[in-house]
C-alpha atoms as a PDB file:
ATOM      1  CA  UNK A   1      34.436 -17.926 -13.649  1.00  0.00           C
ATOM      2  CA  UNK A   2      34.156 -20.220 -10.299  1.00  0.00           C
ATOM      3  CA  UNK A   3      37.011 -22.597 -10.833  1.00  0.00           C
ATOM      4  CA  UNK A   4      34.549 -26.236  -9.868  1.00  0.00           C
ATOM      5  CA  UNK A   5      37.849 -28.339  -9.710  1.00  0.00           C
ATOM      6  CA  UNK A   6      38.852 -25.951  -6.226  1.00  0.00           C
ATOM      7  CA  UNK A   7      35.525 -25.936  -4.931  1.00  0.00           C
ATOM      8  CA  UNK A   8      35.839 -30.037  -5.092  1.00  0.00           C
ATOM      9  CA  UNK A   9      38.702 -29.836  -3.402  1.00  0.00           C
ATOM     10  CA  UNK A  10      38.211 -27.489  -0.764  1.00  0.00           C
ATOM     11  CA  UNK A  11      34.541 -29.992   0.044  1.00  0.00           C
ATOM     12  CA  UNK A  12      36.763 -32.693   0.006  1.00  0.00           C
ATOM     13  CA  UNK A  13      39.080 -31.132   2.658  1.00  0.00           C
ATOM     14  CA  UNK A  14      36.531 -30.079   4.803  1.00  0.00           C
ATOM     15  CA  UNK A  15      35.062 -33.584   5.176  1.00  0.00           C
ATOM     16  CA  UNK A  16      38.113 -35.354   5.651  1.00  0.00           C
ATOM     17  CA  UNK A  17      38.585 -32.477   7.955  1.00  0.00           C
ATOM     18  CA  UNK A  18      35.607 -33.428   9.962  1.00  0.00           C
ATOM     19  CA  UNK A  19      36.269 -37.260   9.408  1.00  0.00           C
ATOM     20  CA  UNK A  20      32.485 -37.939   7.940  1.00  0.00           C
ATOM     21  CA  UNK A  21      31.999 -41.614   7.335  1.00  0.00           C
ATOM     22  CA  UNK A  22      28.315 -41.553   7.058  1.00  0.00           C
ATOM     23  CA  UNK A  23      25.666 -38.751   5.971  1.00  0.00           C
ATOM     24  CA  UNK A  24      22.062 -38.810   5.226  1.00  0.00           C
ATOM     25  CA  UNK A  25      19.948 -36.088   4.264  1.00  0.00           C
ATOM     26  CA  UNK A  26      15.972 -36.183   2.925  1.00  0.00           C
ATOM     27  CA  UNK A  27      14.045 -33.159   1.646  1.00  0.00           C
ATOM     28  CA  UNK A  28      11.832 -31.606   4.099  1.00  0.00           C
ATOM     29  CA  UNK A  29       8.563 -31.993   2.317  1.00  0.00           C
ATOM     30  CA  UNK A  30       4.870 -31.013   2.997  1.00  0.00           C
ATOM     31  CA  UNK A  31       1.626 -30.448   0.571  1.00  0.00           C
ATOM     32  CA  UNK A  32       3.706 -30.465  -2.398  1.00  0.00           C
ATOM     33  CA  UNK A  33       6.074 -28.034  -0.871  1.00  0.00           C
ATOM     34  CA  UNK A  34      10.015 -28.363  -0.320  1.00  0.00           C
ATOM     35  CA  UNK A  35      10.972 -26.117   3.195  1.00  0.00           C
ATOM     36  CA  UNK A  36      14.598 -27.366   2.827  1.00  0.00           C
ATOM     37  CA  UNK A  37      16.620 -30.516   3.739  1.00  0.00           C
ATOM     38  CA  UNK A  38      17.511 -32.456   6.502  1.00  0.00           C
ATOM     39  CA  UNK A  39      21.217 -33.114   7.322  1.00  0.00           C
ATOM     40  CA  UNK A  40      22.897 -35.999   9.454  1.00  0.00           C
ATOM     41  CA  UNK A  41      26.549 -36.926   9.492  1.00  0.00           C
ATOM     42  CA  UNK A  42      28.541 -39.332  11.665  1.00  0.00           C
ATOM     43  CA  UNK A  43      31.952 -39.995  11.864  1.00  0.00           C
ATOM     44  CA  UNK A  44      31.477 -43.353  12.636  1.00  0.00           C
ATOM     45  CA  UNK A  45      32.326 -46.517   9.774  1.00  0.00           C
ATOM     46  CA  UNK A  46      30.167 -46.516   7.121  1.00  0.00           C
ATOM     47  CA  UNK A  47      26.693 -48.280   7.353  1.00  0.00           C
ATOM     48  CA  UNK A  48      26.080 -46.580  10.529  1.00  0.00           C
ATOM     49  CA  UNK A  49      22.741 -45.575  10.034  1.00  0.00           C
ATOM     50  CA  UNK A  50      20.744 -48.553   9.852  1.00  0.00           C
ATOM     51  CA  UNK A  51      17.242 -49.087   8.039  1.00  0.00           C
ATOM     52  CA  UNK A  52      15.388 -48.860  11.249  1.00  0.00           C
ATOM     53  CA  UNK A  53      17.566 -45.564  12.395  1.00  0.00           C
ATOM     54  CA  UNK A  54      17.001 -44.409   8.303  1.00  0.00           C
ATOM     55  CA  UNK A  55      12.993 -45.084   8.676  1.00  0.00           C
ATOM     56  CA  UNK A  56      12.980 -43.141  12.061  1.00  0.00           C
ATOM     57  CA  UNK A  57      15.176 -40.356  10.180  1.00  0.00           C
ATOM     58  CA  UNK A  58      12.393 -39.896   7.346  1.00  0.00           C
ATOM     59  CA  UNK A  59       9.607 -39.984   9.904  1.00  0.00           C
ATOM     60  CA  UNK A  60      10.868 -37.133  11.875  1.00  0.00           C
ATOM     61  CA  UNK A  61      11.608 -35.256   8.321  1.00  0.00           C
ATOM     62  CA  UNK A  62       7.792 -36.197   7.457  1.00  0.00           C
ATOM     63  CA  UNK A  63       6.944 -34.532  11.046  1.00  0.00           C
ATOM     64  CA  UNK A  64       9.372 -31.396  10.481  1.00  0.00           C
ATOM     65  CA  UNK A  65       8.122 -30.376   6.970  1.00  0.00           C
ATOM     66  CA  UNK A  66       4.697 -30.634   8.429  1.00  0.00           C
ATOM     67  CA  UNK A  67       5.387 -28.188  11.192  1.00  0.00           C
ATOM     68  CA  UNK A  68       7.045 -25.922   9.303  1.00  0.00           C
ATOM     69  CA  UNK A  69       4.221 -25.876   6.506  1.00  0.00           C
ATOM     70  CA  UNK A  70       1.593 -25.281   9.248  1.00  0.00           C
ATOM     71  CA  UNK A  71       3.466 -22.240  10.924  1.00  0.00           C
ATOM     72  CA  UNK A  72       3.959 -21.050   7.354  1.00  0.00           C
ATOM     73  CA  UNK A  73       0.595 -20.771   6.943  1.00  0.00           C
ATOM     74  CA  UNK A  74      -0.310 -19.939  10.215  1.00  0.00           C
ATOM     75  CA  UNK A  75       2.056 -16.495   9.909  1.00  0.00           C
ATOM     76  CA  UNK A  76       0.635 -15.919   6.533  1.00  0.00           C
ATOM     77  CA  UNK A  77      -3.184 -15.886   7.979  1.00  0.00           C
ATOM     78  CA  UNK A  78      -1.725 -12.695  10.906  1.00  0.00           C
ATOM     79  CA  UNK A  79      -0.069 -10.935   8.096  1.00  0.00           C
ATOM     80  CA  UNK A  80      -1.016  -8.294   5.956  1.00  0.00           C
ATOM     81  CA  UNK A  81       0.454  -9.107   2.586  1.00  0.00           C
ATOM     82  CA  UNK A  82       2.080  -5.669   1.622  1.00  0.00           C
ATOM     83  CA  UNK A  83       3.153  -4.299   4.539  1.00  0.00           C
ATOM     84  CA  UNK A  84       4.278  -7.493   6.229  1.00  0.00           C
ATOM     85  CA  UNK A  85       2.559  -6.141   9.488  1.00  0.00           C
ATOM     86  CA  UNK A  86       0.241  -8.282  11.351  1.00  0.00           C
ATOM     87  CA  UNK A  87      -3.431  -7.721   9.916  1.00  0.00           C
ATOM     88  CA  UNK A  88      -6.611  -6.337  11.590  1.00  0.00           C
ATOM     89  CA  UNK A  89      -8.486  -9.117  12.744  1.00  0.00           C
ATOM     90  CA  UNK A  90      -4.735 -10.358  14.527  1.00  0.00           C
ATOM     91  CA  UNK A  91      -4.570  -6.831  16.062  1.00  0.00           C
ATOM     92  CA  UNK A  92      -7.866  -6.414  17.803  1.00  0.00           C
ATOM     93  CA  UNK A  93      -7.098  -9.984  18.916  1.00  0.00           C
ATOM     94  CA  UNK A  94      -4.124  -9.543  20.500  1.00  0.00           C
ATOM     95  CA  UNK A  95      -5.562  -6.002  21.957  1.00  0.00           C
ATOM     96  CA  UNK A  96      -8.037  -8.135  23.706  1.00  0.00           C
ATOM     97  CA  UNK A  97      -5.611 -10.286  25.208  1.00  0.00           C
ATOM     98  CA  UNK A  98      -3.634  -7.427  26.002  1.00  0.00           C
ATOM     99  CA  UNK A  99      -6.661  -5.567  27.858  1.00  0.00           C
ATOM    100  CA  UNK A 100      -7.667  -8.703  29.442  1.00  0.00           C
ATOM    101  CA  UNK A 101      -3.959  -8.792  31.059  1.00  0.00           C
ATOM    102  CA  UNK A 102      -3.905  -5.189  31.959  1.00  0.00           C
ATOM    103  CA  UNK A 103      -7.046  -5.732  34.196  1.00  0.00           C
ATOM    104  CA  UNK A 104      -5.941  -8.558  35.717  1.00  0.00           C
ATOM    105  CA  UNK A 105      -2.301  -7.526  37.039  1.00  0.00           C
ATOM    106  CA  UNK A 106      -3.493  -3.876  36.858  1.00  0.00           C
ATOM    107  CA  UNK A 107      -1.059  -2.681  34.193  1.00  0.00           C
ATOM    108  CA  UNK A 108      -1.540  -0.037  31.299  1.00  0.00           C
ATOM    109  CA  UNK A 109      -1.315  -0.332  27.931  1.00  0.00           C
ATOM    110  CA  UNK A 110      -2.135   2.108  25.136  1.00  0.00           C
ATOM    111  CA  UNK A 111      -3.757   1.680  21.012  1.00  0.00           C
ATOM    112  CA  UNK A 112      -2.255   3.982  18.073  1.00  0.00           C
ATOM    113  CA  UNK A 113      -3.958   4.678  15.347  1.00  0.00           C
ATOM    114  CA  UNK A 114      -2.062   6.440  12.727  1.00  0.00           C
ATOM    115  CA  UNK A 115      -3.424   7.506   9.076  1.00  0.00           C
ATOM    116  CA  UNK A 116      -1.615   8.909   6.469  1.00  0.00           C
ATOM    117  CA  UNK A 117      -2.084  12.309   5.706  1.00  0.00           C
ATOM    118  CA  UNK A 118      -3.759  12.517   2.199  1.00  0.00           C
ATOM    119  CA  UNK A 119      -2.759   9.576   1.081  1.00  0.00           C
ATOM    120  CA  UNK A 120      -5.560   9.339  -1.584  1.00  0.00           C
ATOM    121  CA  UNK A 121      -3.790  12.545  -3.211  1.00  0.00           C
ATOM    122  CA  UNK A 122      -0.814  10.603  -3.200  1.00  0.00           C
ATOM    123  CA  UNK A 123      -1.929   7.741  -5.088  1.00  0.00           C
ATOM    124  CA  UNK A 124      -4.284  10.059  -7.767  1.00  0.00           C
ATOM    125  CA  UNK A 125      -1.428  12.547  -8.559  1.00  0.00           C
ATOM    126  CA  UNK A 126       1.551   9.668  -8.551  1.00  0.00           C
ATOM    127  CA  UNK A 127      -0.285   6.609  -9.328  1.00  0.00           C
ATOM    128  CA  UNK A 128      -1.004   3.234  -6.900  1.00  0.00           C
ATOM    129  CA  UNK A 129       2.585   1.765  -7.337  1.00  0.00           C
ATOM    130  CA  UNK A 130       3.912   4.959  -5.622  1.00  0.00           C
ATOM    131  CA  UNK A 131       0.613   4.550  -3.107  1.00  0.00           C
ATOM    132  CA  UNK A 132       1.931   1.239  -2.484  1.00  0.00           C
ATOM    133  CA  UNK A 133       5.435   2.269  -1.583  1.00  0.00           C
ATOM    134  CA  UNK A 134       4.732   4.647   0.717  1.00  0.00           C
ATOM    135  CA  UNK A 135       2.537   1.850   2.778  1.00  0.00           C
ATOM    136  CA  UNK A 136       5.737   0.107   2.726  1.00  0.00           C
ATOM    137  CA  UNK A 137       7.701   3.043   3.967  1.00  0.00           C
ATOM    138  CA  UNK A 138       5.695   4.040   6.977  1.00  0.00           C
ATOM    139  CA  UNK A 139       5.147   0.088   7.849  1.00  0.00           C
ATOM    140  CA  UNK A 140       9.371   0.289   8.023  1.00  0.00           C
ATOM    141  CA  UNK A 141       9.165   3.238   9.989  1.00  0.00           C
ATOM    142  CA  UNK A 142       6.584   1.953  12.746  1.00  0.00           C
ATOM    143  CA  UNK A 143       8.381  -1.109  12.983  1.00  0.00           C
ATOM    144  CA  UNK A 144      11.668   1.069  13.656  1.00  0.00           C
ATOM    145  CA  UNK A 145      10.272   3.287  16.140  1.00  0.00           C
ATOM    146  CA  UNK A 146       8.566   0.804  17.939  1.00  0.00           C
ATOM    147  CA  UNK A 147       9.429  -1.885  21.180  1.00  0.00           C
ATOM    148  CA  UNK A 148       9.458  -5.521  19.530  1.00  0.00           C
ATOM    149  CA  UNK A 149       6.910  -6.304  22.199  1.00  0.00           C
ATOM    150  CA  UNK A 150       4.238  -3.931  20.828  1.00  0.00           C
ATOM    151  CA  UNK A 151       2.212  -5.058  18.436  1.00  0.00           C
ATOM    152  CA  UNK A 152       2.039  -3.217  14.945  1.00  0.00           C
ATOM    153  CA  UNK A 153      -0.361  -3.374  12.243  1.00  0.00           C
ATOM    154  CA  UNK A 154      -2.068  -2.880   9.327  1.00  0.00           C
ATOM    155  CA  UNK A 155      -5.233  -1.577  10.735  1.00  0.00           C
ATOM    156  CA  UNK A 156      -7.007  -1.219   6.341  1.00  0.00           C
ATOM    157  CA  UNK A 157      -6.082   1.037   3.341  1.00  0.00           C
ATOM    158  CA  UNK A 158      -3.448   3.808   4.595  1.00  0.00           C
ATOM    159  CA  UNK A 159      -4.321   3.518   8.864  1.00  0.00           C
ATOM    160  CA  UNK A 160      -2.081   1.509  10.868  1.00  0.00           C
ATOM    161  CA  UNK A 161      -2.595   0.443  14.606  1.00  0.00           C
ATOM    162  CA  UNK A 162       0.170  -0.318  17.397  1.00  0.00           C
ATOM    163  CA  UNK A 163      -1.015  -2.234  20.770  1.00  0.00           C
ATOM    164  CA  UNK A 164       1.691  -1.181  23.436  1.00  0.00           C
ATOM    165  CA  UNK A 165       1.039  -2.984  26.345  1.00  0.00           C
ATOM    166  CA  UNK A 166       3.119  -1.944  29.710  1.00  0.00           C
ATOM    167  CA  UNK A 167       3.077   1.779  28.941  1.00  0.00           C
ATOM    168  CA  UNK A 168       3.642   2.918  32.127  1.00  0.00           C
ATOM    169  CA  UNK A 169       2.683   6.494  33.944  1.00  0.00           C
ATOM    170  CA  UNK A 170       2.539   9.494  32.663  1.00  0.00           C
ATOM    171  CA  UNK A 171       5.842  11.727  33.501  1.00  0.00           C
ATOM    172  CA  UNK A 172       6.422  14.534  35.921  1.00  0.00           C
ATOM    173  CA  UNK A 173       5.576  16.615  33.603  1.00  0.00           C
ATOM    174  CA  UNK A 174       2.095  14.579  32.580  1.00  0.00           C
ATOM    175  CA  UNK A 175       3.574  13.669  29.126  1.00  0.00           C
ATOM    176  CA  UNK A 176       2.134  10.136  28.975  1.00  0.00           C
ATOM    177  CA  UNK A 177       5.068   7.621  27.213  1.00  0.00           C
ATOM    178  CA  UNK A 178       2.477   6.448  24.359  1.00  0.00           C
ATOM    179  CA  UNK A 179       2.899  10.094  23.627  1.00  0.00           C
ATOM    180  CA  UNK A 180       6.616  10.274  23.620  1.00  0.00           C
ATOM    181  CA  UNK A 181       6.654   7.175  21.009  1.00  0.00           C
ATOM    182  CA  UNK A 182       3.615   8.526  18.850  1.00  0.00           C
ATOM    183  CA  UNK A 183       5.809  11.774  18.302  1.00  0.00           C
ATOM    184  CA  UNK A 184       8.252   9.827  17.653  1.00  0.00           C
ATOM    185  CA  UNK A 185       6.379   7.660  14.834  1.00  0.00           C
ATOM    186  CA  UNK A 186       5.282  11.040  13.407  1.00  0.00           C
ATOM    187  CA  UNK A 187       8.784  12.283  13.130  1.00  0.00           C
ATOM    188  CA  UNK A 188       9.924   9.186  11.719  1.00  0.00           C
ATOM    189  CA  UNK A 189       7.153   9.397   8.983  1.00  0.00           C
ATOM    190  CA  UNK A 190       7.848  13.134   8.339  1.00  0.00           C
ATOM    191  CA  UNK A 191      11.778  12.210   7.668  1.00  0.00           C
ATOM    192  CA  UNK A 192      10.583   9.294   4.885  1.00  0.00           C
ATOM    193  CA  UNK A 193      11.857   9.586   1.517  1.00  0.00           C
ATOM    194  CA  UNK A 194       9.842   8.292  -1.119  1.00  0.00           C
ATOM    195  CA  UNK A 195      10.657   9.898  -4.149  1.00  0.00           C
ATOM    196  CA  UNK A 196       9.421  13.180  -3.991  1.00  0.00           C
ATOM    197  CA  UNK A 197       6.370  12.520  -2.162  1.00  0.00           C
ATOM    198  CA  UNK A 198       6.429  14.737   1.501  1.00  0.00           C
ATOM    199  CA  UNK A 199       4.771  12.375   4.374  1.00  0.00           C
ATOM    200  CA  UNK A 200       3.067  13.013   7.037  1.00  0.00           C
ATOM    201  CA  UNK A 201       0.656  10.859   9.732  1.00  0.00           C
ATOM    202  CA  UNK A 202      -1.873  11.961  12.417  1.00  0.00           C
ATOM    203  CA  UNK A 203      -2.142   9.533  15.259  1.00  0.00           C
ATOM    204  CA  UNK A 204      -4.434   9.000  17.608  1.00  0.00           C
ATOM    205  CA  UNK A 205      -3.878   7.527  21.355  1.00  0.00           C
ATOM    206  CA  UNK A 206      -6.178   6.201  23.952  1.00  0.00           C
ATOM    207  CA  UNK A 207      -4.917   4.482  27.102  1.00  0.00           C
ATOM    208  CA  UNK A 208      -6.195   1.993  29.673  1.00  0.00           C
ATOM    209  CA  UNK A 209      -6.949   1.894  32.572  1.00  0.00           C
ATOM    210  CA  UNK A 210      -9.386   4.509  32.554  1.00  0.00           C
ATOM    211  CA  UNK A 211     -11.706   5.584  35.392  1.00  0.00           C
ATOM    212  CA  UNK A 212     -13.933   2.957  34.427  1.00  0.00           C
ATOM    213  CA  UNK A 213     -12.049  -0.083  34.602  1.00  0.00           C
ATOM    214  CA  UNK A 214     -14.522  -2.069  32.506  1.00  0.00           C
ATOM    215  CA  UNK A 215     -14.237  -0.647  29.713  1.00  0.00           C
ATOM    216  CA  UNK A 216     -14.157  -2.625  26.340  1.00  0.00           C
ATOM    217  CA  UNK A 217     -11.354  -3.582  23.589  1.00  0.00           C
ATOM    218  CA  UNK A 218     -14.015  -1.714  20.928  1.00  0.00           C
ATOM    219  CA  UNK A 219     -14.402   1.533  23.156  1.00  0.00           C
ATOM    220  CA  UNK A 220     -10.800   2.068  23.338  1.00  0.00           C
ATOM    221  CA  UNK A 221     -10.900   1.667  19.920  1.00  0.00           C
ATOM    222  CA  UNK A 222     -13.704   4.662  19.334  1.00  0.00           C
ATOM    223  CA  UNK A 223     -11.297   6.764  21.775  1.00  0.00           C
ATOM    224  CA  UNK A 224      -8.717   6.134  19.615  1.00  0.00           C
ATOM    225  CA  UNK A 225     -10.715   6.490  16.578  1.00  0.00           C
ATOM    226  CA  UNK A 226     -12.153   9.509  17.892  1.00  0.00           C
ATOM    227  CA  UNK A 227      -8.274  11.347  19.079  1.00  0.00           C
ATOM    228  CA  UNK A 228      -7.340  10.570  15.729  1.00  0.00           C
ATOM    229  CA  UNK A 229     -10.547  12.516  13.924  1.00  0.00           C
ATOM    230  CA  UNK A 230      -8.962  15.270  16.252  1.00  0.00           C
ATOM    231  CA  UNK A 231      -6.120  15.578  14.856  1.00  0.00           C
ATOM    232  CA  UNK A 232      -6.858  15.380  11.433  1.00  0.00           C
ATOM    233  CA  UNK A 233      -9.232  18.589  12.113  1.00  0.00           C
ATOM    234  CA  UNK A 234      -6.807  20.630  14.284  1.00  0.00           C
ATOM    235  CA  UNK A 235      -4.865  20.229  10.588  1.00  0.00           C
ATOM    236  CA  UNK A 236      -3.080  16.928  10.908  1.00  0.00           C
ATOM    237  CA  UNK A 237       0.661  15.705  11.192  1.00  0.00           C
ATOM    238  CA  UNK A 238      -0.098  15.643  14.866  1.00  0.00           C
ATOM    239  CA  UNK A 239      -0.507  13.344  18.250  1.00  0.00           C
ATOM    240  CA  UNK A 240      -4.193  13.379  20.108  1.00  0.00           C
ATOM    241  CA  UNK A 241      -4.588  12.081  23.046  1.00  0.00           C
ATOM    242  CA  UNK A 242      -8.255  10.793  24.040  1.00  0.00           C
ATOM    243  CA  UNK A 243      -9.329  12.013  27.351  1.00  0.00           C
ATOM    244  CA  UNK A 244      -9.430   9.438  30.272  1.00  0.00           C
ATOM    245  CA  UNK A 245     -12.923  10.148  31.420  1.00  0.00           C
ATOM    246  CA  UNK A 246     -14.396  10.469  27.539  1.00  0.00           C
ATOM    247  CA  UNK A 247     -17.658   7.801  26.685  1.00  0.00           C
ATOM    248  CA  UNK A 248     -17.251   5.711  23.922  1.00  0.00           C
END
């Protein structure tokens, strides 16, 4: 049992520790919603905030809670709810951006698409709740195996997308690096252990720039899109790369 009288007095110490003469605090408070509280000591005789000084302290409270309620909400409208990825329409957003930026300082970038292998077989033979764990497994994963600057998400259902802008070239040995980290995703999924379901993902990869410079945030999609049908037919848990010069 916590002994309350030592807990007093160690509080007690550490304020006449600090020498506190003065605290305020007001609850950080927006929409009906309580983010936390708002802390200000002095050390100074008592009295020393004044009602003008108090009034500009619950202002800037008023202003805080505010901000903090609106980026609440603001990360809750880019994030998918179960996987705590960003969401679709925040991916091909930022892919846009990201393309946009490529053309302009002439950079590269690449878009992953990864699906889980059978993952409706998953969910009929163990049930939804196990479905729903493995989405939260390979999310984990992605995030682990990825650069904090790429963008990961929750593309719908059991697909996932990554935006990795600033790729770089291919290798000596023509091994392009969206490659190297979309093996590396697929290993990380194989190695997941959720219960005794066996995982696996087929990815596919399409790059930028291609020959045709001009190309669109939804055609690098298709490429994607399309490298990923590939893979799933050449009998999945496997990396396809769209070709440079393919139409979308």
């Amino acid at each position: 049992m916590l002994d309350t009288d030592l807990v007093d007095t160690v509080r007690s110490q550490s304020i006449q520790s600090l020498r506190l003469r003065t605290v305020v605090c007001a609850p950080l408070q927006a929409r009906g919603a309580i983010h936390g509280v708002l802390y200000a000591q002095s050390n100074t005789p008592l009295n020393a905030f004044t009602d003008q000084t108090r009034k500009l302290f619950l202002a800037f409270c008023d202003h805080a809670a505010l901000a903090i309620e609106n980026a609440r909400l603001y990360a809750m409208s880019i994030t998918d709810p179960m996987s705590r990825l960003y969401n679709h329409p925040y991916c091909l957003r930022r892919l846009d951006e990201e393309i946009a930026r490529a053309r302009r300082y002439r950079r590269s970038l690449a878009f992953l698409l990864l699906d889980i292998d059978h993952f409706k077989q998953i969910n009929d033979r163990f049930g939804h709740r196990r479905g729903d764990e493995v989405i939260h497994a390979v999310a984990r994963a992605l995030s682990a195996s990825t650069r904090r600057s790429d963008i990961v998400a929750r593309y719908g259902g059991d697909e996932f997308a990554v935006v990795m802008p600033e790729t770089g070239d291919p290798d000596a040995g023509g091994q392009h690096p969206s490659c190297v980290v979309s093996e590396r995703i697929r290993s990380a999924v194989r190695q997941l252990a959720v219960s005794d379901v066996q995982l696996t993902c087929s990815i596919g990869v399409a790059t930028f720039p291609t020959p045709s410079r001009s190309e669109e945030p939804w055609q690098i999609v298709e490429r994607a899109d399309r490298a990923l049908y590939r893979a799933k037919q050449l009998g999945r848990d496997r990396v396809c790369l769209a070709p440079m010069d393919e139409a979308a």
